[in-house]
N, C-alpha and C. Protein backbone atom coordinates (compact mmCIF):
# COMPACT_ATOMS: atom_id res chain seq x y z
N UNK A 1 41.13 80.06 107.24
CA UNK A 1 42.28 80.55 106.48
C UNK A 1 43.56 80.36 107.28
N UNK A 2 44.31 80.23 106.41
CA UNK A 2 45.70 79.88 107.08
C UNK A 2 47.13 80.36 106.42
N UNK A 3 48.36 80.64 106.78
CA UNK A 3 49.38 80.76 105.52
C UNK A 3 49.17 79.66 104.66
N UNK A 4 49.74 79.88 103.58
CA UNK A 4 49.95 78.68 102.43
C UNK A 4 51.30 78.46 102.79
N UNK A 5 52.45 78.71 103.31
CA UNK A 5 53.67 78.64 103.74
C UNK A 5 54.30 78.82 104.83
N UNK A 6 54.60 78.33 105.38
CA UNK A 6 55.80 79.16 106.93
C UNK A 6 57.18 78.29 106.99
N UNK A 7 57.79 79.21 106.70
CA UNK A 7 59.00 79.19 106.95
C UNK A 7 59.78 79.47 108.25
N UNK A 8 60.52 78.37 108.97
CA UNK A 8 61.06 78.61 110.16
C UNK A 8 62.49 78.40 110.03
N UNK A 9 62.77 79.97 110.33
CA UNK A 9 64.70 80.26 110.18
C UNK A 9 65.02 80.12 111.51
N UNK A 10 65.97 79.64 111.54
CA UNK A 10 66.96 79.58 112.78
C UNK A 10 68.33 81.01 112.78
N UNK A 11 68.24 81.47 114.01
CA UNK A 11 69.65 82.92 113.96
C UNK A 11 70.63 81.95 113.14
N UNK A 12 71.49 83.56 113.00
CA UNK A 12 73.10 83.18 112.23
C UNK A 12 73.59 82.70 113.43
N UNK A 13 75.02 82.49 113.36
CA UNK A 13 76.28 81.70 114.48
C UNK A 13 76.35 82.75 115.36
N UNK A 14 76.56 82.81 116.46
CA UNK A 14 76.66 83.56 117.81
C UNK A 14 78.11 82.82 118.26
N UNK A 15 79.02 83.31 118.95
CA UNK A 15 80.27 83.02 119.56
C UNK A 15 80.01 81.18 120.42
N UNK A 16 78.86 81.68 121.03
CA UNK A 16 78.29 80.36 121.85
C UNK A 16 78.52 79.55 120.88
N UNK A 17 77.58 79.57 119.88
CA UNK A 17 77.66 78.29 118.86
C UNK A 17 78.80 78.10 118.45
N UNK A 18 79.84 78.64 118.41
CA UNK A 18 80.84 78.45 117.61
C UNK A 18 81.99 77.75 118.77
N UNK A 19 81.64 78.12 119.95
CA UNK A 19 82.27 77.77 121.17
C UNK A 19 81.44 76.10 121.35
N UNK A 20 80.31 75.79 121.06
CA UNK A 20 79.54 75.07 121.08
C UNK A 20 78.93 75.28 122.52
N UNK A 21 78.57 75.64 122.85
CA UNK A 21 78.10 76.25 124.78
C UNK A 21 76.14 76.20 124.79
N UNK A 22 75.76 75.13 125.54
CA UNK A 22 74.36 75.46 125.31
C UNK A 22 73.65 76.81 125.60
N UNK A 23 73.27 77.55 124.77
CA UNK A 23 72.65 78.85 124.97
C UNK A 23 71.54 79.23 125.66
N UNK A 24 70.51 78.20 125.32
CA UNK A 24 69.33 78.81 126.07
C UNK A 24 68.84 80.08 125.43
N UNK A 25 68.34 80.79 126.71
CA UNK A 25 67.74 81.60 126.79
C UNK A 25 68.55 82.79 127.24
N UNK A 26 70.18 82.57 126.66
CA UNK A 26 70.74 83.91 126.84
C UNK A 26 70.83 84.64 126.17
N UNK A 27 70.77 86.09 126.22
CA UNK A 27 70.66 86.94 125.22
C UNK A 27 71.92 87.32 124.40
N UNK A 28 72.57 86.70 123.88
CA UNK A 28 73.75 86.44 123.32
C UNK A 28 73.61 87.13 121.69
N UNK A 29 74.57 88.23 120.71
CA UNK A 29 74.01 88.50 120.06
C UNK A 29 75.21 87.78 119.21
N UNK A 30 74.74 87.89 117.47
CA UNK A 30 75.06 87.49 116.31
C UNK A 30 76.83 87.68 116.27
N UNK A 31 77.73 86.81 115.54
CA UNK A 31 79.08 87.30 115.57
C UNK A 31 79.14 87.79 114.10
N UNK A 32 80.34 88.14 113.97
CA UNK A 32 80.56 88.23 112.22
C UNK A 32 79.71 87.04 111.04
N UNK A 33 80.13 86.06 111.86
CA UNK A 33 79.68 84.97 110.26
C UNK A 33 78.87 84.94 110.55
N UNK A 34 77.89 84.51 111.79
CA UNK A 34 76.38 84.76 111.87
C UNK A 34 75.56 86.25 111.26
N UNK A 35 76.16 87.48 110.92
CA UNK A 35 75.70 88.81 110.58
C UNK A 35 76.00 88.28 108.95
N UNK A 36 76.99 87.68 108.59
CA UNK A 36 77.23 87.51 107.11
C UNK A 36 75.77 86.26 106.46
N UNK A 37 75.87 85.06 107.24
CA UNK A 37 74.94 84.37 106.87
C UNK A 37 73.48 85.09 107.21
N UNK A 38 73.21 85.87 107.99
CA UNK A 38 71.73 86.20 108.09
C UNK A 38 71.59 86.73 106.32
N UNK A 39 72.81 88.07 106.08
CA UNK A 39 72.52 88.44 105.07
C UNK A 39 72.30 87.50 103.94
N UNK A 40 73.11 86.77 103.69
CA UNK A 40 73.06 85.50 102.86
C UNK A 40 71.65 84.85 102.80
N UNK A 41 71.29 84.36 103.86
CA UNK A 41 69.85 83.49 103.69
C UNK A 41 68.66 84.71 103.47
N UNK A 42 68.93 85.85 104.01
CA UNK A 42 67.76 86.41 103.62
C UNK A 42 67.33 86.72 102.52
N UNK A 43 68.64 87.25 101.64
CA UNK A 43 68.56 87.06 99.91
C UNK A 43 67.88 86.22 99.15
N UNK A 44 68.33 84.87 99.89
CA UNK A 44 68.03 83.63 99.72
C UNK A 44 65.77 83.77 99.65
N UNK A 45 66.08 84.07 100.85
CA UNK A 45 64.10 83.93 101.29
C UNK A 45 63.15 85.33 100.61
N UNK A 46 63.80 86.11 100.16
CA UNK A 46 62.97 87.07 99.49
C UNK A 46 62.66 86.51 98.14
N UNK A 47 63.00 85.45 97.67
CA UNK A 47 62.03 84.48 96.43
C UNK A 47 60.80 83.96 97.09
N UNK A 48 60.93 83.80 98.29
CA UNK A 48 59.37 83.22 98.74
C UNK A 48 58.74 84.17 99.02
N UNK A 49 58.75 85.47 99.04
CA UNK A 49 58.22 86.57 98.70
C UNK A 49 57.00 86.60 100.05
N UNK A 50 57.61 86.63 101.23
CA UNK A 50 57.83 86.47 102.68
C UNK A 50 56.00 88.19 102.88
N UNK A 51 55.28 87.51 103.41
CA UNK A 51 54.07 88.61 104.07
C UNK A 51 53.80 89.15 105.16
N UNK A 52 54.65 88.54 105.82
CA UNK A 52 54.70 88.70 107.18
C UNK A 52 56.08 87.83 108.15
N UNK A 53 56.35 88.42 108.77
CA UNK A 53 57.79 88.11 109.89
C UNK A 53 57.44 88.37 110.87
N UNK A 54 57.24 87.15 112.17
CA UNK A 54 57.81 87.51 113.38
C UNK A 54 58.64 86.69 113.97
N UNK A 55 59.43 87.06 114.80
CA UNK A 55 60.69 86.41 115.38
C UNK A 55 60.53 86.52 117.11
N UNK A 56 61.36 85.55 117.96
CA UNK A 56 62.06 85.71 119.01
C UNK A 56 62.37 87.19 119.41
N UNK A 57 62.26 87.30 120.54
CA UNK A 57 62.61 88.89 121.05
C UNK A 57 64.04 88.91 121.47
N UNK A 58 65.15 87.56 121.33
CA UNK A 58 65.86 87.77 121.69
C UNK A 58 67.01 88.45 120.87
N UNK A 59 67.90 88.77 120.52
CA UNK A 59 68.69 89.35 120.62
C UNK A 59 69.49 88.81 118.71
N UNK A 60 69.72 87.93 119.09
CA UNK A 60 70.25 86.81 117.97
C UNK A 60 69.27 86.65 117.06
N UNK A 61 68.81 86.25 117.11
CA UNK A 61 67.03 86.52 117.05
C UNK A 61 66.64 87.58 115.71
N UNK A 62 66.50 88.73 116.67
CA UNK A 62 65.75 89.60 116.00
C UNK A 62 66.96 90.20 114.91
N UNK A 63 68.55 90.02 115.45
CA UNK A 63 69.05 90.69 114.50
C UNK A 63 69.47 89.88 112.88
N UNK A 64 68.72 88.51 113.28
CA UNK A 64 68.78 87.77 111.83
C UNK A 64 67.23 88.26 111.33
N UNK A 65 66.40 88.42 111.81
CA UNK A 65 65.19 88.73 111.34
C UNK A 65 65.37 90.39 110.44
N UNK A 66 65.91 91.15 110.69
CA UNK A 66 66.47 92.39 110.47
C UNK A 66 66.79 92.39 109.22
N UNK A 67 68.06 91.64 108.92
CA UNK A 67 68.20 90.98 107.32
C UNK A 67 67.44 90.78 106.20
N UNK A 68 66.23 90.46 107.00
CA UNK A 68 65.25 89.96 105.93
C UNK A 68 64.49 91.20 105.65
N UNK A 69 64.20 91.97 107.19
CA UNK A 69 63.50 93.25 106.95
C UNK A 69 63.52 94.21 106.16
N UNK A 70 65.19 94.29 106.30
CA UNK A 70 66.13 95.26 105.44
C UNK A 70 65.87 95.48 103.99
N UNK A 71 65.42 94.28 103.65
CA UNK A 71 65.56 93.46 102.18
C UNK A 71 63.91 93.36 101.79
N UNK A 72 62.85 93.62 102.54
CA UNK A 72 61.90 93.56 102.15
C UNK A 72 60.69 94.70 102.69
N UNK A 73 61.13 95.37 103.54
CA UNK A 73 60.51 96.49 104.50
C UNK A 73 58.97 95.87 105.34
N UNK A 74 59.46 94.56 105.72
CA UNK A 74 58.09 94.23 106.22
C UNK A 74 58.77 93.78 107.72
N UNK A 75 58.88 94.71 108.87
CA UNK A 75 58.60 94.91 110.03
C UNK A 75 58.54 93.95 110.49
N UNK A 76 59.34 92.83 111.37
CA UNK A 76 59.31 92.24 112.43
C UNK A 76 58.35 91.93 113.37
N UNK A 77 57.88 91.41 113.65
CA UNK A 77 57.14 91.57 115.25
C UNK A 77 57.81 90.26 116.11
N UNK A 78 57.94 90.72 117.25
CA UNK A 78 58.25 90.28 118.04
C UNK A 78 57.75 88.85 119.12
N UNK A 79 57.95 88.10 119.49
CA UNK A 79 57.16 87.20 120.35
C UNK A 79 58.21 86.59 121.01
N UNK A 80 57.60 86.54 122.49
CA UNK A 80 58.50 85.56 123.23
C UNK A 80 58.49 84.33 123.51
N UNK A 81 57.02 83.78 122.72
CA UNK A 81 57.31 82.56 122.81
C UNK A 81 57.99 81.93 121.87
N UNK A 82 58.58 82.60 121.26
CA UNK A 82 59.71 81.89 120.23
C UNK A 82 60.63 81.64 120.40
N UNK A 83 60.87 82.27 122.00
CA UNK A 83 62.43 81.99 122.19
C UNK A 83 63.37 80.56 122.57
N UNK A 84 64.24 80.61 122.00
CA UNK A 84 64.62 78.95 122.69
C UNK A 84 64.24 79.06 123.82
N UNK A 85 64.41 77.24 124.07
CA UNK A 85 63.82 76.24 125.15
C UNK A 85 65.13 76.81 125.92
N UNK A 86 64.60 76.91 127.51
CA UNK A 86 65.36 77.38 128.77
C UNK A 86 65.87 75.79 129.14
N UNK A 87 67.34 76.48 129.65
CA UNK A 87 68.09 75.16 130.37
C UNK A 87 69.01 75.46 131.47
N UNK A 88 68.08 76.36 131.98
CA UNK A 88 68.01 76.90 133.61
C UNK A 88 69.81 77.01 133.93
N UNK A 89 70.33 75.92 134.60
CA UNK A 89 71.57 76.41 135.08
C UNK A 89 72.78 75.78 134.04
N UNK A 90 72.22 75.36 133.23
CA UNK A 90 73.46 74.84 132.09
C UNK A 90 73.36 75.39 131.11
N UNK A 91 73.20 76.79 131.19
CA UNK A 91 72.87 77.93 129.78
C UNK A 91 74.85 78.62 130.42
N UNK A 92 74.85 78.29 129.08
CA UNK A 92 76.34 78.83 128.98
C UNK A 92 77.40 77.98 128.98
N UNK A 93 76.86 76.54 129.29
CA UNK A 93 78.05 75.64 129.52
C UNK A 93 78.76 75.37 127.99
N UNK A 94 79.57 74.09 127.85
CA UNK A 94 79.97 73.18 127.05
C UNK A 94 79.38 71.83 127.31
N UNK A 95 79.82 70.87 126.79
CA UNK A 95 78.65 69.47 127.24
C UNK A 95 79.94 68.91 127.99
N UNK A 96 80.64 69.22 127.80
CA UNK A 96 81.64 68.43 128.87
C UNK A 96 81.73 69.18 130.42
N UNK A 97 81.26 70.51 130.39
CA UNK A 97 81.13 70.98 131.80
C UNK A 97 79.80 70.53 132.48
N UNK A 98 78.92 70.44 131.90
CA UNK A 98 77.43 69.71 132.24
C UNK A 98 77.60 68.36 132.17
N UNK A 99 78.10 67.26 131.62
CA UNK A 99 78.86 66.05 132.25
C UNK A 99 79.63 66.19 133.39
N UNK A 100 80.47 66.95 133.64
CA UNK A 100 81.10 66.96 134.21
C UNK A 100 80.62 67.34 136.41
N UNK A 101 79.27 68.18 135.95
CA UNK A 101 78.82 68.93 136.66
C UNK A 101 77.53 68.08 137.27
N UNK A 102 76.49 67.73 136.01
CA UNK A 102 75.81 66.93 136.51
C UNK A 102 75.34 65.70 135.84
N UNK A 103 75.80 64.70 135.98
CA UNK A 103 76.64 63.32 135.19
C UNK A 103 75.56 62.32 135.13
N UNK A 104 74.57 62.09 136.06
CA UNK A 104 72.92 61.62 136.20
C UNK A 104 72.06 62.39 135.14
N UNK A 105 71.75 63.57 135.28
CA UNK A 105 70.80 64.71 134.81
C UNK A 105 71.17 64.82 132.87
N UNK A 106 72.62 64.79 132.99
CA UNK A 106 72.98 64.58 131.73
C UNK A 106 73.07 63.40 131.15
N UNK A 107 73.34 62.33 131.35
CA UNK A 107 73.07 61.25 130.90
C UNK A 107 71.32 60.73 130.52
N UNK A 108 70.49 61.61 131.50
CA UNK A 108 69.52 61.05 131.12
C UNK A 108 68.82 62.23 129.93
N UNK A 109 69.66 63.52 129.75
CA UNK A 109 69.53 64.49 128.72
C UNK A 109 69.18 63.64 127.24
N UNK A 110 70.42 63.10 127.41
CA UNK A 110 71.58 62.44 126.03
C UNK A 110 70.39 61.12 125.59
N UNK A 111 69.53 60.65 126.62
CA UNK A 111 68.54 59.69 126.10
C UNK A 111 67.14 60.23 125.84
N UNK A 112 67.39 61.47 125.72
CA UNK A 112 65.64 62.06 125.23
C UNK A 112 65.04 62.00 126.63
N UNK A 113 65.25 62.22 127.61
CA UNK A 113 64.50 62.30 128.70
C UNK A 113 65.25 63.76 129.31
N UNK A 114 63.83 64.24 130.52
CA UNK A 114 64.04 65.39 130.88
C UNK A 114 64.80 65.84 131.83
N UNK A 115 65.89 66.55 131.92
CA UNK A 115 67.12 66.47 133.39
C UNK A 115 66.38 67.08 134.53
N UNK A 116 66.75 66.73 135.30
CA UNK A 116 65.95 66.97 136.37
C UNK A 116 66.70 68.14 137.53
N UNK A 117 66.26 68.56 138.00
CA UNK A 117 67.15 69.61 139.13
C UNK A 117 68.14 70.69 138.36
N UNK A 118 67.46 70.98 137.23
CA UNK A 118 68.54 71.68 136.65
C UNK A 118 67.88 73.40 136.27
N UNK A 119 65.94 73.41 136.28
CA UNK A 119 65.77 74.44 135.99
C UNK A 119 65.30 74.72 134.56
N UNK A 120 65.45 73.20 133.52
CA UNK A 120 65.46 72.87 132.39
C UNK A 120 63.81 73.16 131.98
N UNK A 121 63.13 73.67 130.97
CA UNK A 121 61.78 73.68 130.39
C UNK A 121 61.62 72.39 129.72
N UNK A 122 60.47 71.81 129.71
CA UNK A 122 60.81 70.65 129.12
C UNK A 122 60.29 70.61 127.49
N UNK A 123 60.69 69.64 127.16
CA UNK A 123 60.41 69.89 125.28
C UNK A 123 58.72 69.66 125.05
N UNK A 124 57.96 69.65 126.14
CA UNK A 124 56.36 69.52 125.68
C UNK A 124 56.10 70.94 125.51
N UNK A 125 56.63 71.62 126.85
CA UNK A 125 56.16 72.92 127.20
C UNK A 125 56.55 74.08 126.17
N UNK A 126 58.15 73.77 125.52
CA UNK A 126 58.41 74.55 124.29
C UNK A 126 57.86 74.28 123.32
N UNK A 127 57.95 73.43 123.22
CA UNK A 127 56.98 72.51 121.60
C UNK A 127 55.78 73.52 121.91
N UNK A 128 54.83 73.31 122.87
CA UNK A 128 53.65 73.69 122.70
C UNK A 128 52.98 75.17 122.49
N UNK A 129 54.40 76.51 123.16
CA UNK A 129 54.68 77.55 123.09
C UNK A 129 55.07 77.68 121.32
N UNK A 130 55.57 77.48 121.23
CA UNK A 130 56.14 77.75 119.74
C UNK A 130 55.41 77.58 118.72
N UNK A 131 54.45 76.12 118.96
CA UNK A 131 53.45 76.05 117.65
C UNK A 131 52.20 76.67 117.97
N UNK A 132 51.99 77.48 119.10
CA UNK A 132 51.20 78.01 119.15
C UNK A 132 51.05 79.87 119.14
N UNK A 133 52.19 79.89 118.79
CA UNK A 133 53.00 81.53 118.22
C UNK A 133 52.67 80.96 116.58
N UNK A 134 52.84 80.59 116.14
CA UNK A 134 52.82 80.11 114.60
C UNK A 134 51.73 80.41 113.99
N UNK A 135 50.72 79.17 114.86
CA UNK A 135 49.01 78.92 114.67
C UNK A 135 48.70 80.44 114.22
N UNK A 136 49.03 81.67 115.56
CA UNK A 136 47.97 82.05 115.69
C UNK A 136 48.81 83.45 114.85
N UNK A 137 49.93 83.37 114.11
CA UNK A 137 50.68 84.21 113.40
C UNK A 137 50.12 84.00 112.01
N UNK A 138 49.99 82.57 111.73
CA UNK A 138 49.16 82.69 110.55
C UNK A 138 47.58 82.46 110.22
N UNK A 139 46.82 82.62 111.23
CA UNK A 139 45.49 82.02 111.02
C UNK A 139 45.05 83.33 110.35
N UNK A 140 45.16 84.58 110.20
CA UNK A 140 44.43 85.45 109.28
C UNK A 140 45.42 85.81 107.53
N UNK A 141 46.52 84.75 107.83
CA UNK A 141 47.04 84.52 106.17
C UNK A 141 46.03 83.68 105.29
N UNK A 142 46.65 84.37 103.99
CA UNK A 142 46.32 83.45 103.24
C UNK A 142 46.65 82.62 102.31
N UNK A 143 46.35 81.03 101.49
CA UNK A 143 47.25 80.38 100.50
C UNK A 143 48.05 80.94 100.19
N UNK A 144 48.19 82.03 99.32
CA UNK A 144 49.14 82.47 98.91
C UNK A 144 50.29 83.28 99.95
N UNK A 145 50.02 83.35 101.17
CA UNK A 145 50.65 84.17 101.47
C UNK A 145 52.01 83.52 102.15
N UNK A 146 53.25 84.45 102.53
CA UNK A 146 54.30 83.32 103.50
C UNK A 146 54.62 83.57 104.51
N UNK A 147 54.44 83.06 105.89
CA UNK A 147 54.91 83.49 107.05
C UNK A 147 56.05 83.03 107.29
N UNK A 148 57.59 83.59 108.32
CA UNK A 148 58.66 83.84 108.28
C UNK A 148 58.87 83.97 109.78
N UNK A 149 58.99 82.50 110.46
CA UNK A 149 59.06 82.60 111.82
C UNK A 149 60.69 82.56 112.07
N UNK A 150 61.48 83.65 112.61
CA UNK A 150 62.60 83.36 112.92
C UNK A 150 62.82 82.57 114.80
N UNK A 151 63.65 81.62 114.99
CA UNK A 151 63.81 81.42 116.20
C UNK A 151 64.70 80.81 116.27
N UNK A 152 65.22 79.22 116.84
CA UNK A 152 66.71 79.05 117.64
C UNK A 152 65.96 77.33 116.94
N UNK A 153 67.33 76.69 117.33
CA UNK A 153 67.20 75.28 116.92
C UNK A 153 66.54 74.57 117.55
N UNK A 154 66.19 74.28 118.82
CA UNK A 154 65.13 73.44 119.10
C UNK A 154 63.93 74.09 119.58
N UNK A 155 63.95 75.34 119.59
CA UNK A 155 62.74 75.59 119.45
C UNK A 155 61.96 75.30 118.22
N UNK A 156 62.50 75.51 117.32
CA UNK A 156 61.71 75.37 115.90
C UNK A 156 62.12 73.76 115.77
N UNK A 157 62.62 72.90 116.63
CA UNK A 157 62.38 70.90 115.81
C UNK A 157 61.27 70.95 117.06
N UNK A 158 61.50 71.39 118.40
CA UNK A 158 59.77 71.11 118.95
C UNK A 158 58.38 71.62 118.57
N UNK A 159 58.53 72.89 118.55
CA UNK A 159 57.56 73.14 117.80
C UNK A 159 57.08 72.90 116.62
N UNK A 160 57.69 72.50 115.24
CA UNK A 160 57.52 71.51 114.75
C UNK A 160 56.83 69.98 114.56
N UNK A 161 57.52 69.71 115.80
CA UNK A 161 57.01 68.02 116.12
C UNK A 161 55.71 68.10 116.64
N UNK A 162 55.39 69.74 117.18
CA UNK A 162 53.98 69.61 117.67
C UNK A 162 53.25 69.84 116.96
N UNK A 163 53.60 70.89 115.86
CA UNK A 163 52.55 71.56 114.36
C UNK A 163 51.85 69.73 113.80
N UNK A 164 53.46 68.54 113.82
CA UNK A 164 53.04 67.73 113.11
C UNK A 164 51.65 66.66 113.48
N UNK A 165 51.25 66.84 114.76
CA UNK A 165 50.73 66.44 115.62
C UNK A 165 51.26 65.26 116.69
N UNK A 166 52.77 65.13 116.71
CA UNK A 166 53.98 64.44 117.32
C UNK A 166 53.81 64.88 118.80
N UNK A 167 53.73 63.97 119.85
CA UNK A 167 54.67 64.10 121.19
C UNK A 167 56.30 64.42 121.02
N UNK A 168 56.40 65.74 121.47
CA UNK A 168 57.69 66.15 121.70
C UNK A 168 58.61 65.39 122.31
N UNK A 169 58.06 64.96 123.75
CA UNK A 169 58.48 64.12 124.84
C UNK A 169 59.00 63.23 124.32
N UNK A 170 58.33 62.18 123.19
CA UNK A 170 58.30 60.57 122.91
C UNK A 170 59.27 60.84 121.60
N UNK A 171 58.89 61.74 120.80
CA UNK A 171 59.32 61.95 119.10
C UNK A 171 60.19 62.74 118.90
N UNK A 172 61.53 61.77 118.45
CA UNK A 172 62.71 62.32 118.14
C UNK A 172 63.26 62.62 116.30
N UNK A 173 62.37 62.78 115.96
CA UNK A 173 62.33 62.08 114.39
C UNK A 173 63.17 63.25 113.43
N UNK A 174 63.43 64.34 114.17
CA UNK A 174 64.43 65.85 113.38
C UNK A 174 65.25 66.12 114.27
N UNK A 175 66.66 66.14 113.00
CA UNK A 175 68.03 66.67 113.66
C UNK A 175 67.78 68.43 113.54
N UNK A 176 68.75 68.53 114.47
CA UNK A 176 68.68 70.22 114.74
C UNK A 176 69.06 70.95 113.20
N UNK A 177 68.75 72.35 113.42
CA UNK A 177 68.82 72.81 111.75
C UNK A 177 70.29 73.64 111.77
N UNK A 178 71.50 73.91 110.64
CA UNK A 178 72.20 74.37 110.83
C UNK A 178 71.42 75.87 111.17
N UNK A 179 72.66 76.91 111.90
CA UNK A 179 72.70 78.20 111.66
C UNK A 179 72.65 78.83 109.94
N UNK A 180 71.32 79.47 110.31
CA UNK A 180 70.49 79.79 109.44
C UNK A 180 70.16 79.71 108.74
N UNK A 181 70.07 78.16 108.45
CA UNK A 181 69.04 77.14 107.49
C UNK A 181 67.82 77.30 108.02
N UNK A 182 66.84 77.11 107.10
CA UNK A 182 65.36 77.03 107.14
C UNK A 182 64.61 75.99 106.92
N UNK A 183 63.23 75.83 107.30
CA UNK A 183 62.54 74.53 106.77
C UNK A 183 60.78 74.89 106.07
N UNK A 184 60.31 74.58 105.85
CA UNK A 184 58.99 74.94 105.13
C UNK A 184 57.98 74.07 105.13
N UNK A 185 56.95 74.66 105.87
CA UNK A 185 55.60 73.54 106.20
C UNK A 185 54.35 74.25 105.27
N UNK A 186 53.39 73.67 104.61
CA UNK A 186 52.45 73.93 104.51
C UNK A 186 51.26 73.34 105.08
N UNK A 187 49.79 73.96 104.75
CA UNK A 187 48.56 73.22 105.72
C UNK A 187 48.35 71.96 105.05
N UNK A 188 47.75 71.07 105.60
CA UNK A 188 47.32 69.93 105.02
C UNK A 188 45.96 69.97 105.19
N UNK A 189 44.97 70.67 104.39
CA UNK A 189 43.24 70.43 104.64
C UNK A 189 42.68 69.77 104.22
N UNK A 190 41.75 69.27 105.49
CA UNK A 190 41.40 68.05 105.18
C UNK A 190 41.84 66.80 106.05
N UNK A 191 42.87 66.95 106.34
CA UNK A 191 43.94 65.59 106.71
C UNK A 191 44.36 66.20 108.29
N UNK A 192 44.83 64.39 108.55
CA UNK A 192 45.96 64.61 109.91
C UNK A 192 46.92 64.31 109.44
N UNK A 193 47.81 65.06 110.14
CA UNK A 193 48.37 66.47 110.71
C UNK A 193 47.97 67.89 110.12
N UNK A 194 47.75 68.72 110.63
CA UNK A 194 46.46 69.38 110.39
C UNK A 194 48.40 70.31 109.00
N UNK A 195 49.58 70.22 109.62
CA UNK A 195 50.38 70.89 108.69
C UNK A 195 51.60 69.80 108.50
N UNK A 196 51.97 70.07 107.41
CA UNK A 196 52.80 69.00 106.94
C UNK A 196 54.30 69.69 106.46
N UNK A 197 55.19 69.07 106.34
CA UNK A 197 56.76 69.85 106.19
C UNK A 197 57.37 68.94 105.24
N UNK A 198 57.56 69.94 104.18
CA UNK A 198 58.37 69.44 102.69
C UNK A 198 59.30 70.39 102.67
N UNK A 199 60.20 70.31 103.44
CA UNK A 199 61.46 71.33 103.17
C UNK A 199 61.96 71.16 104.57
N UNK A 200 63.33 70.60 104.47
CA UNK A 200 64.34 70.72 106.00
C UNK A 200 65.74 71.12 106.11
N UNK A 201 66.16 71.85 106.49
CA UNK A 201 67.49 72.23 106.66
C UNK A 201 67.99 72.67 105.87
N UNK A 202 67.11 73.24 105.40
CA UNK A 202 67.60 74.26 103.72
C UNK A 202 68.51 75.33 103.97
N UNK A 203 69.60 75.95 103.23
CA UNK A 203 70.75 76.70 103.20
C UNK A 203 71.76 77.30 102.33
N UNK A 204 72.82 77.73 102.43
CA UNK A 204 73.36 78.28 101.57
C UNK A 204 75.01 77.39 101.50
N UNK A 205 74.85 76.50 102.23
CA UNK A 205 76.23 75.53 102.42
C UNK A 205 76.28 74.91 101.29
C-alpha cells in the first residue's frame, strides 16, 4: 500500500527569497506575502482533500504547513529530513557574493557539479533523505488517500529526481518550483519508476 497522491509544497517567500540570498538550512521565517500565499495555496489544496501532512521542522516550513492545518485540523508532523539541502558557508549569501568569494567552487556550482570546500551537502545525499521521508510517510496510505509533504525548493526537485528513479548528481531535468507552488506524483504499479509525476509547479499566479 501506498498514497494514491503526494503532493510536495514548497514554503511561502521569506525576506531571503525576496532578497534572493541562498538559504539553506537557515531558520529564516515566512514574510508577509509568503504568510498571504501559504494561506492562498492552502485553500487551494483542501480540494485534494489532504490525509495526512508532514513538513520540514524548519521554521518557514512548518509555518506554511500551519495554513493547511488551520484549514483542515490534520496536525503536522514534523521531519528533518525535509529540510533544504545545506550549503555550509554560502547560506545567507547573494550569488554575486559567492562569485565573488569563491569563483572556482561557484563556477563549478553553476555546471551541476558539487562545490567543493564550502561545507555544501551534495544533491545525492538530499535527494536520497527526502525521498526517503516520503516512502516511508506514505507506505501505510492508501489509493485514495493524499499525502502533503511541505519542504523548500530543491529539496523537493532532488528528492523527486530520486522518487523518479533519476541520479540527482547526473539529472537535471526540473526547474525549481515557485514559492508555494506544488507538484503531484502518484505510484506507478507495476512499472519503472516505481512513482511517476503529473503535476509541476502548480499555483495561484
Amino acid at each position: 500500500m501506498t498514497a494514491g497522491t503526494v503532493v510536495l509544497w514548497r514554503h511561502g517567500q521569506t525576506d531571503f527569497n525576496r532578497e534572493q540570498r541562498l538559504q539553506g538550512q537557515v531558520d529564516i521565517a515566512l514574510n508577509d506575502d509568503g504568510r498571504r500565499q501559504a494561506t492562498l495555496a492552502a485553500t487551494a489544496l483542501t480540494g485534494l482533500e489532504p490525509t495526512r501532512i508532514i513538513t520540514s521542522d524548519l521554521v518557514r516550513a512548518t509555518e506554511t504547513a500551519k495554513a493547511l492545518a488551520d484549514l483542515t485540523g490534520i496536525v503536522p508532523v514534523p521531519d528533518p529530513r525535509l529540510r533544504e539541502r545545506s550549503f555550509g558557508a554560502w547560506e545567507g549569501l547573494t550569488q554575486g557574493e559567492i562569485k565573488q568569494g569563491w569563483p572556482d567552487a561557484f563556477q563549478a556550482w553553476r555546471r551541476g557539479r558539487e562545490p567543493e570546500g564550502v561545507g555544501a551537502e551534495t544533491r545525492g545525499d538530499c535527494g536520497a533523505r527526502v525521498a526517503q521521508a516520503v516512502v516511508e510517510a506514505a507506505a501505510d496510505l492508501g489509493e485514495h488517500d493524499t499525502l502533503v509533504v511541505v519542504a523548500h525548493g530543491a529539496a523537493i526537485t532532488l528528492g523527486q529526481t530520486v522518487l523518479m528513479g533519476l541520479d540527482p548528481m547526473e539529472w537535471f531535468g526540473l526547474t525549481g518550483l515557485e514559492n508555494c507552488a506544488w507538484t503531484l506524483m502518484h505510484p506507478n504499479p507495476g512499472r519503472e519508476p516505481v512513482w511517476r509525476l503529473s503535476a509541476y509547479n502548480l499555483g495561484l499566479d
